[in-house]
N, C-alpha and C. Protein backbone atom coordinates (compact mmCIF):
# COMPACT_ATOMS: atom_id res chain seq x y z
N UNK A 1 148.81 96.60 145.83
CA UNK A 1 149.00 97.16 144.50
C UNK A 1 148.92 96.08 143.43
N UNK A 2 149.53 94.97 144.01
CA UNK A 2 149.42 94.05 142.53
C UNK A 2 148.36 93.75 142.39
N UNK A 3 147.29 93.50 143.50
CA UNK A 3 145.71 93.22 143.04
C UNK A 3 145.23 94.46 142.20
N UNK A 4 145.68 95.37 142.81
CA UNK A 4 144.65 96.33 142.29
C UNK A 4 145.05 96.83 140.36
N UNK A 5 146.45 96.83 140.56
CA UNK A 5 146.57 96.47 138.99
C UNK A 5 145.99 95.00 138.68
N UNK A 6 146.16 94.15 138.65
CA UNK A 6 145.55 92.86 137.72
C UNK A 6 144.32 93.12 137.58
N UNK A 7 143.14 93.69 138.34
CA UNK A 7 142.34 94.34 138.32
C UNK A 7 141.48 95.05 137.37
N UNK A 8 142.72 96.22 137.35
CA UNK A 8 142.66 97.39 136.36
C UNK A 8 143.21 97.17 134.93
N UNK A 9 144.32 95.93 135.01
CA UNK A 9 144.68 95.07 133.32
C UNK A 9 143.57 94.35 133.09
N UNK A 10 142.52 94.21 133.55
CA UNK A 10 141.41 92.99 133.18
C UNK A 10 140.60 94.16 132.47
N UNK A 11 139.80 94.77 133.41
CA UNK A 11 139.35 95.73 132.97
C UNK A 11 139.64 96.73 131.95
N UNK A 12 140.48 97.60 131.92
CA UNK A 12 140.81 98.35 130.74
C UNK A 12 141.71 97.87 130.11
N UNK A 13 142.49 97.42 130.25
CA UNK A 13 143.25 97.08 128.95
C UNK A 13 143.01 95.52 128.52
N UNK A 14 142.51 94.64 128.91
CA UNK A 14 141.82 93.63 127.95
C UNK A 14 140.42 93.93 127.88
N UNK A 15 139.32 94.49 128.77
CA UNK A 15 138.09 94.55 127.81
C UNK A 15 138.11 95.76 127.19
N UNK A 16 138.65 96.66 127.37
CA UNK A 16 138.38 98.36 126.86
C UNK A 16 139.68 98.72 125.87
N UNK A 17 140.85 98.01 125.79
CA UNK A 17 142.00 98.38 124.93
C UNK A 17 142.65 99.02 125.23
N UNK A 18 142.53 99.83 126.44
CA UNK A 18 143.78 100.63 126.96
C UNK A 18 145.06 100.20 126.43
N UNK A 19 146.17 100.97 126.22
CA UNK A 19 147.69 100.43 126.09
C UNK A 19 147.94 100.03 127.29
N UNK A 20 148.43 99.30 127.51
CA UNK A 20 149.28 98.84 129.22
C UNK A 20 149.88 100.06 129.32
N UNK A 21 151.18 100.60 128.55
CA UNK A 21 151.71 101.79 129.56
C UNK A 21 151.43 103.09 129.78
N UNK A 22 149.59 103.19 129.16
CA UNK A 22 148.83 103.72 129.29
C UNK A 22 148.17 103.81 131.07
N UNK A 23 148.20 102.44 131.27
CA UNK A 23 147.14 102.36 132.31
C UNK A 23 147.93 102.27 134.17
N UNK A 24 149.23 101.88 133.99
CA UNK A 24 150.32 101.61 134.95
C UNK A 24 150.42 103.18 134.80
N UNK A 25 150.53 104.30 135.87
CA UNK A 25 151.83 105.42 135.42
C UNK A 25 152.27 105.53 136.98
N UNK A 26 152.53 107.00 136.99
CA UNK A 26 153.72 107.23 138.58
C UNK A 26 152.68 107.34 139.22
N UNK A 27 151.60 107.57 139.46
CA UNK A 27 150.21 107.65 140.96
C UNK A 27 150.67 106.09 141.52
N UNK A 28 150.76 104.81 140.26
CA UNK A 28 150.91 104.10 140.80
C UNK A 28 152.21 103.84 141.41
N UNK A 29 153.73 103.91 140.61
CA UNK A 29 154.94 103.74 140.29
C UNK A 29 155.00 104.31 141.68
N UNK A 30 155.66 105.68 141.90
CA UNK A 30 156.28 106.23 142.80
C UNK A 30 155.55 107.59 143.61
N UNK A 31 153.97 107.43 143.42
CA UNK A 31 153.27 108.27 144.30
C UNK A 31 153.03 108.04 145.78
N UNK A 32 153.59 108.80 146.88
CA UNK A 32 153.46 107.97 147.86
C UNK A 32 152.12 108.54 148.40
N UNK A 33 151.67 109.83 148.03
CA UNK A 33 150.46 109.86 148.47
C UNK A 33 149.02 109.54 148.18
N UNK A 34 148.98 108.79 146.65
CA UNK A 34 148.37 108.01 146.37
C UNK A 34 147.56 107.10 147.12
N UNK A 35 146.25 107.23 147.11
CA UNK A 35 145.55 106.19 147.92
C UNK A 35 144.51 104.78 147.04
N UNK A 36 144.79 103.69 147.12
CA UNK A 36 144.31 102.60 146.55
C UNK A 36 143.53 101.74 147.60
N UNK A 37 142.23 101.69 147.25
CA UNK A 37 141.31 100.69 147.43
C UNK A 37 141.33 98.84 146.89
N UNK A 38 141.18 98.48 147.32
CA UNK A 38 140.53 96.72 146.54
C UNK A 38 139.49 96.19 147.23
N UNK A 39 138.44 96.07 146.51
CA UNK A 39 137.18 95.52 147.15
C UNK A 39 137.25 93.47 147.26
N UNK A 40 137.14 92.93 148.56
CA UNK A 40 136.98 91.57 148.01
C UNK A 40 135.54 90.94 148.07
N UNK A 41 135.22 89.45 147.43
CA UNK A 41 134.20 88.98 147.47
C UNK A 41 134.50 88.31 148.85
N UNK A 42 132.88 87.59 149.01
CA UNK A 42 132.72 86.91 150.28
C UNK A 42 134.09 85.73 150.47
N UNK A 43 134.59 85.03 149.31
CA UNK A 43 135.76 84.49 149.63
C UNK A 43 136.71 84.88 149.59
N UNK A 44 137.09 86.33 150.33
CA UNK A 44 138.40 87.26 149.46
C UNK A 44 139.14 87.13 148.70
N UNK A 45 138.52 86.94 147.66
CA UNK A 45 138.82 87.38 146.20
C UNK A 45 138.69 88.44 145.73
N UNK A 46 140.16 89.32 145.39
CA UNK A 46 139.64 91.06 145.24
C UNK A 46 139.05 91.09 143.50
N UNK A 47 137.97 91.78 143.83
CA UNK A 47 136.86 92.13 142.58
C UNK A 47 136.70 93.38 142.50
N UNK A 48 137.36 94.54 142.63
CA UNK A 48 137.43 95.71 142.19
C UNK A 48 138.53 96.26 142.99
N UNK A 49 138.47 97.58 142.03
CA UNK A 49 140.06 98.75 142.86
C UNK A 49 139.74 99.91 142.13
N UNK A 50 140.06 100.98 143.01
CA UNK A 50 140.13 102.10 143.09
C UNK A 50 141.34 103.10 143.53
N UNK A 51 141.25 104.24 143.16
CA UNK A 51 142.66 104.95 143.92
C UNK A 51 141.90 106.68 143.55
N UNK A 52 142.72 107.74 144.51
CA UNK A 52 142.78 108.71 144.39
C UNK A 52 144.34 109.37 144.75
N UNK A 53 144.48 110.54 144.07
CA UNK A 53 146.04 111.24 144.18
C UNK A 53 145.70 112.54 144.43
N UNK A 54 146.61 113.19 144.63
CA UNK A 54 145.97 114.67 144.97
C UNK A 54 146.46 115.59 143.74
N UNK A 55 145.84 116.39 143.67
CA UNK A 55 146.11 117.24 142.74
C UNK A 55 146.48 118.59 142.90
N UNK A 56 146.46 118.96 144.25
CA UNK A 56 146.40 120.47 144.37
C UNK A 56 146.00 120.56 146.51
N UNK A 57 146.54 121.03 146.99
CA UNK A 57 145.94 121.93 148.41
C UNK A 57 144.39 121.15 148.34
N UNK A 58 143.94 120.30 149.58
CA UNK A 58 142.64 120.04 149.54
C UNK A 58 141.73 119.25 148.65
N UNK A 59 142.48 118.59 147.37
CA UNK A 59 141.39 118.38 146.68
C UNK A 59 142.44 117.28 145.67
N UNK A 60 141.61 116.03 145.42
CA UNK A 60 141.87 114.88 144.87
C UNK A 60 141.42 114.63 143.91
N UNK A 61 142.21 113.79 142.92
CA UNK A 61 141.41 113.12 141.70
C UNK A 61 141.04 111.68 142.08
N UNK A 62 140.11 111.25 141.88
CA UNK A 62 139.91 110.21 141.64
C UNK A 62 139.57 109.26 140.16
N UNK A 63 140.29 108.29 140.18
CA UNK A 63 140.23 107.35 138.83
C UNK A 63 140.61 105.87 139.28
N UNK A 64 140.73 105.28 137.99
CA UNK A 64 140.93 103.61 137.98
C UNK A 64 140.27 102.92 138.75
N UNK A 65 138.89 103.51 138.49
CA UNK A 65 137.77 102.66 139.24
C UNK A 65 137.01 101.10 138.25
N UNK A 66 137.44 99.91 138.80
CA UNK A 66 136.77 99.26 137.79
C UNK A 66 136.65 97.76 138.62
N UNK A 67 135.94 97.36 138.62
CA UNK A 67 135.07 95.65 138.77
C UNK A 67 135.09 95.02 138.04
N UNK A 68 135.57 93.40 138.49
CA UNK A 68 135.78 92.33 137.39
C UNK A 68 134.22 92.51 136.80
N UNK A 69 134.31 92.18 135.81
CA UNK A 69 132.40 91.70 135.02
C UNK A 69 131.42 90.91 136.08
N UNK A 70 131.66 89.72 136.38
CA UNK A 70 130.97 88.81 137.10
C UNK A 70 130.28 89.80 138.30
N UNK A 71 130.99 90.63 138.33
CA UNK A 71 130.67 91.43 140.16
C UNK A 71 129.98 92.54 140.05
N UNK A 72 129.97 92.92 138.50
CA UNK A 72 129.33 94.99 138.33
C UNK A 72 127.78 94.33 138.70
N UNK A 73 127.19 95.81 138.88
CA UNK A 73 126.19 95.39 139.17
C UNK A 73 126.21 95.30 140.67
N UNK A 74 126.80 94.99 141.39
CA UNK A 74 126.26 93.91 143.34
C UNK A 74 126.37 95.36 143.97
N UNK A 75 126.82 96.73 143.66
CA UNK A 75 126.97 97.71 144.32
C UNK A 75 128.96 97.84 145.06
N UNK A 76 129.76 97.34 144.25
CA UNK A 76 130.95 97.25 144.52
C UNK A 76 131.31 98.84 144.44
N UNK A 77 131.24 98.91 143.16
CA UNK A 77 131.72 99.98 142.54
C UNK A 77 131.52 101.19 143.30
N UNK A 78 129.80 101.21 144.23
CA UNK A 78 129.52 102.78 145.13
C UNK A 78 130.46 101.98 146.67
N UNK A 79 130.85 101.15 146.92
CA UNK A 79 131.22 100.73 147.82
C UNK A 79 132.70 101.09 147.86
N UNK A 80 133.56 100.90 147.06
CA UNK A 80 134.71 101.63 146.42
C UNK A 80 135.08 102.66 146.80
N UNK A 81 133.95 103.56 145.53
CA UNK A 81 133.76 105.20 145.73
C UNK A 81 133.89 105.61 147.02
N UNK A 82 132.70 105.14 148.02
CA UNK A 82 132.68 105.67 149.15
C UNK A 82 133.66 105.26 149.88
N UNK A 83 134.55 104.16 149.89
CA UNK A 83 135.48 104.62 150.43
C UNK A 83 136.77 105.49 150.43
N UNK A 84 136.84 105.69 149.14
CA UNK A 84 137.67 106.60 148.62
C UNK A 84 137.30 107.50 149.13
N UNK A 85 136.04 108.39 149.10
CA UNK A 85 135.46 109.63 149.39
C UNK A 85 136.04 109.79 150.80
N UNK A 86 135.26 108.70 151.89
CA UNK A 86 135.55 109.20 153.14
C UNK A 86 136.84 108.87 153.77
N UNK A 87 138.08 108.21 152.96
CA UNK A 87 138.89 108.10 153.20
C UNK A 87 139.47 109.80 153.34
N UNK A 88 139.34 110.50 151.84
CA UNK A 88 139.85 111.48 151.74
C UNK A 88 139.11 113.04 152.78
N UNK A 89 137.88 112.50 153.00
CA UNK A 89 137.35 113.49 154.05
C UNK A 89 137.75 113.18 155.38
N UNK A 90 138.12 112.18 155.90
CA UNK A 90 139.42 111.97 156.76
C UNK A 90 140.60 112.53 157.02
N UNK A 91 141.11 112.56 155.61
CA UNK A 91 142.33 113.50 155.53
C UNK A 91 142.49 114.82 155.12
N UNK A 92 141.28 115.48 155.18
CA UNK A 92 141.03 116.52 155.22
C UNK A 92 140.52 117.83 153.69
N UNK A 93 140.46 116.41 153.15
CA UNK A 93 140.89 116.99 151.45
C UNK A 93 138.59 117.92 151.67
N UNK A 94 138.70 118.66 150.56
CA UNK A 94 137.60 119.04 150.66
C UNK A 94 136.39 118.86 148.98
N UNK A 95 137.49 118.81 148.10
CA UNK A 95 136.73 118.42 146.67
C UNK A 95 137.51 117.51 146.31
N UNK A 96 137.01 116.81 145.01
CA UNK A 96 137.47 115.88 144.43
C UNK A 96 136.85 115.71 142.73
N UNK A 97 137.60 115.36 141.78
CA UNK A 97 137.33 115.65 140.71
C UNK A 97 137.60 114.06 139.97
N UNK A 98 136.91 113.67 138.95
CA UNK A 98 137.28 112.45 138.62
C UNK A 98 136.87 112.84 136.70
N UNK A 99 137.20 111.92 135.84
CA UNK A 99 137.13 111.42 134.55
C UNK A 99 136.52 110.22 134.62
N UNK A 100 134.82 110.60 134.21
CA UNK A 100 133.81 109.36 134.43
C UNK A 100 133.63 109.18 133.12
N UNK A 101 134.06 107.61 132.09
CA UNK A 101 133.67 107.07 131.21
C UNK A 101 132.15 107.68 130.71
N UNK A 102 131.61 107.95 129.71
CA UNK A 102 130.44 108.19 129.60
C UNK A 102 129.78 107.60 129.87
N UNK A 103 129.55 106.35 130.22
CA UNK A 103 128.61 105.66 129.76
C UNK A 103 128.53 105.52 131.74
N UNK A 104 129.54 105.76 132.65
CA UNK A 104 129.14 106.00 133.88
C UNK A 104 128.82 107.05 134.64
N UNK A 105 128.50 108.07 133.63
CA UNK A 105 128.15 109.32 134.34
C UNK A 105 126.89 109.53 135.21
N UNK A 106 125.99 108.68 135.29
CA UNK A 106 124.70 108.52 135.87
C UNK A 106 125.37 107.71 137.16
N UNK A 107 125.68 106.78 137.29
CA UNK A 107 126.91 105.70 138.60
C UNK A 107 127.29 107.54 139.67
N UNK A 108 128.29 107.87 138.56
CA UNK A 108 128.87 109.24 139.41
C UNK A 108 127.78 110.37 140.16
N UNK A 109 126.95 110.65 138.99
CA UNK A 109 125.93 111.63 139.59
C UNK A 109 125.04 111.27 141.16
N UNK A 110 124.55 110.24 141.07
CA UNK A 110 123.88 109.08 142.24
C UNK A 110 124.69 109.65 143.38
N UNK A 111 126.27 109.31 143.11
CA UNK A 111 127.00 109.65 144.16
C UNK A 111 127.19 111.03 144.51
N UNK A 112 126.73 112.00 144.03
CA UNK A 112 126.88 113.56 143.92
C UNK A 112 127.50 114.29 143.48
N UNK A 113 128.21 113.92 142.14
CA UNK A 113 128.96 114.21 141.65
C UNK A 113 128.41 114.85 140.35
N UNK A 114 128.85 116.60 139.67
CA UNK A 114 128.41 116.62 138.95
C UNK A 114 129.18 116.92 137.93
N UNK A 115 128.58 117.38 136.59
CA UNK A 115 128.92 117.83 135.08
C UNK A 115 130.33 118.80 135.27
N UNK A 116 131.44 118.73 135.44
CA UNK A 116 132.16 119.75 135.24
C UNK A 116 133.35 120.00 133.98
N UNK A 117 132.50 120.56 132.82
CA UNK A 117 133.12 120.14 131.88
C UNK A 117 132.72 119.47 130.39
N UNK A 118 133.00 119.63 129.83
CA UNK A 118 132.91 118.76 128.61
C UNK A 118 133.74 117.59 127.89
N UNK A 119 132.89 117.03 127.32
CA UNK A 119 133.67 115.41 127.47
C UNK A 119 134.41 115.99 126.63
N UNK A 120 135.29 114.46 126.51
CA UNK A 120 137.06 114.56 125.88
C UNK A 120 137.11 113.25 126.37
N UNK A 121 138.33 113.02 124.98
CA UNK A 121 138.89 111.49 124.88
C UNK A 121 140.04 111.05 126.09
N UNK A 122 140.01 110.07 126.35
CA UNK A 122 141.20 109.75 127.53
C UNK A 122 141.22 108.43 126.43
N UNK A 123 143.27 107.88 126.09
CA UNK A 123 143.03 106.49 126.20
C UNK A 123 142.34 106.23 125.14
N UNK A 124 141.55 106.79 124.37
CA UNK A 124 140.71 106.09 123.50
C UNK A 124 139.07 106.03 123.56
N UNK A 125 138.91 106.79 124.77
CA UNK A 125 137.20 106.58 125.35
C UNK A 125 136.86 107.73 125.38
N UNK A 126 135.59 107.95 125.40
CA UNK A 126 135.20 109.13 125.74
C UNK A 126 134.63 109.55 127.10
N UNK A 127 135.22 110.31 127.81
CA UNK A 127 134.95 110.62 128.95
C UNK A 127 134.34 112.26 129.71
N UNK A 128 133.62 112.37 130.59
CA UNK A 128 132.86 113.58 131.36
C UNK A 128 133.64 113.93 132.51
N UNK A 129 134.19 115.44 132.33
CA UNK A 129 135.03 116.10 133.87
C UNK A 129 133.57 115.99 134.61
N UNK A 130 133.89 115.22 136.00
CA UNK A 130 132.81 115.60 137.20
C UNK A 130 133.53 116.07 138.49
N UNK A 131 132.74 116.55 139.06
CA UNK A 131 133.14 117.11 140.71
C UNK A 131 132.44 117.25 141.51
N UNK A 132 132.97 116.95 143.13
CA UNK A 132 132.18 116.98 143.95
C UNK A 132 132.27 117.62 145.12
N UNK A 133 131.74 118.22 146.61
CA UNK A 133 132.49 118.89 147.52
C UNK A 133 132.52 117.85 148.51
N UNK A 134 133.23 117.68 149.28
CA UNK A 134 133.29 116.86 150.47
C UNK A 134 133.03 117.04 151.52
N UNK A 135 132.76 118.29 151.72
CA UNK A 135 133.35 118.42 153.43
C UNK A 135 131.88 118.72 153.94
């Protein structure tokens, strides 16, 4: 967890402006079913994090997907995703729904994820409901 926040403070809240107690909440605090990723580089050094929570019978959100700068780009980010994904098709979940930044909605689609929704602000950004089926 502490990687995966320092992570997610690099990323949104020093390059994007998030508030900090914006970007910390209870998925992280006291969710125990919360699932968190950290991707490392070849010298394990963790360079991205991810997490999903559940939201409902079967079906997860996923968010707080983000890569130091130096690393976007190398394919971290679908490396992430997918493990998130088949983590949760493991556990049986069957959809999954995420809040993709605009400007990553093409990243999400690739992965099969589509339009569900109309954008809306999160935080300060503007963001696209997407969804996907899993199973």
């Amino acid at each position: 967890m502490r990687e995966a926040c320092a992570i997610r403070t690099v990323v949104f809240v020093h390059e994007q402006g998030v508030p900090p107690e914006e970007e910390i909440d209870e998925h992280d605090r006291t969710d125990p079913e919360a699932v968190h990723v950290v991707a490392r580089d070849a010298a394990g050094r963790a360079v991205g994090a991810g997490r999903y929570y559940v939201t409902e019978p079967f079906t997860i959100q996923i968010g707080r997907m983000a890569v130091l700068a130096p690393e976007r780009g190398s394919g971290i980010g679908a490396a992430l995703l997918d493990a998130l994904v088949s983590e949760a098709r493991k556990r049986g979940f069957v959809k999954a729904h995420l809040h993709a930044q605009t400007h990553a909605t093409e990243f999400y689609r690739k992965a099969g994820f589509y339009d569900d929704g109309a954008e809306m602000w999160d935080a300060g950004i503007r963001h696209r409901p997407m969804s996907r089926k899993l199973a």
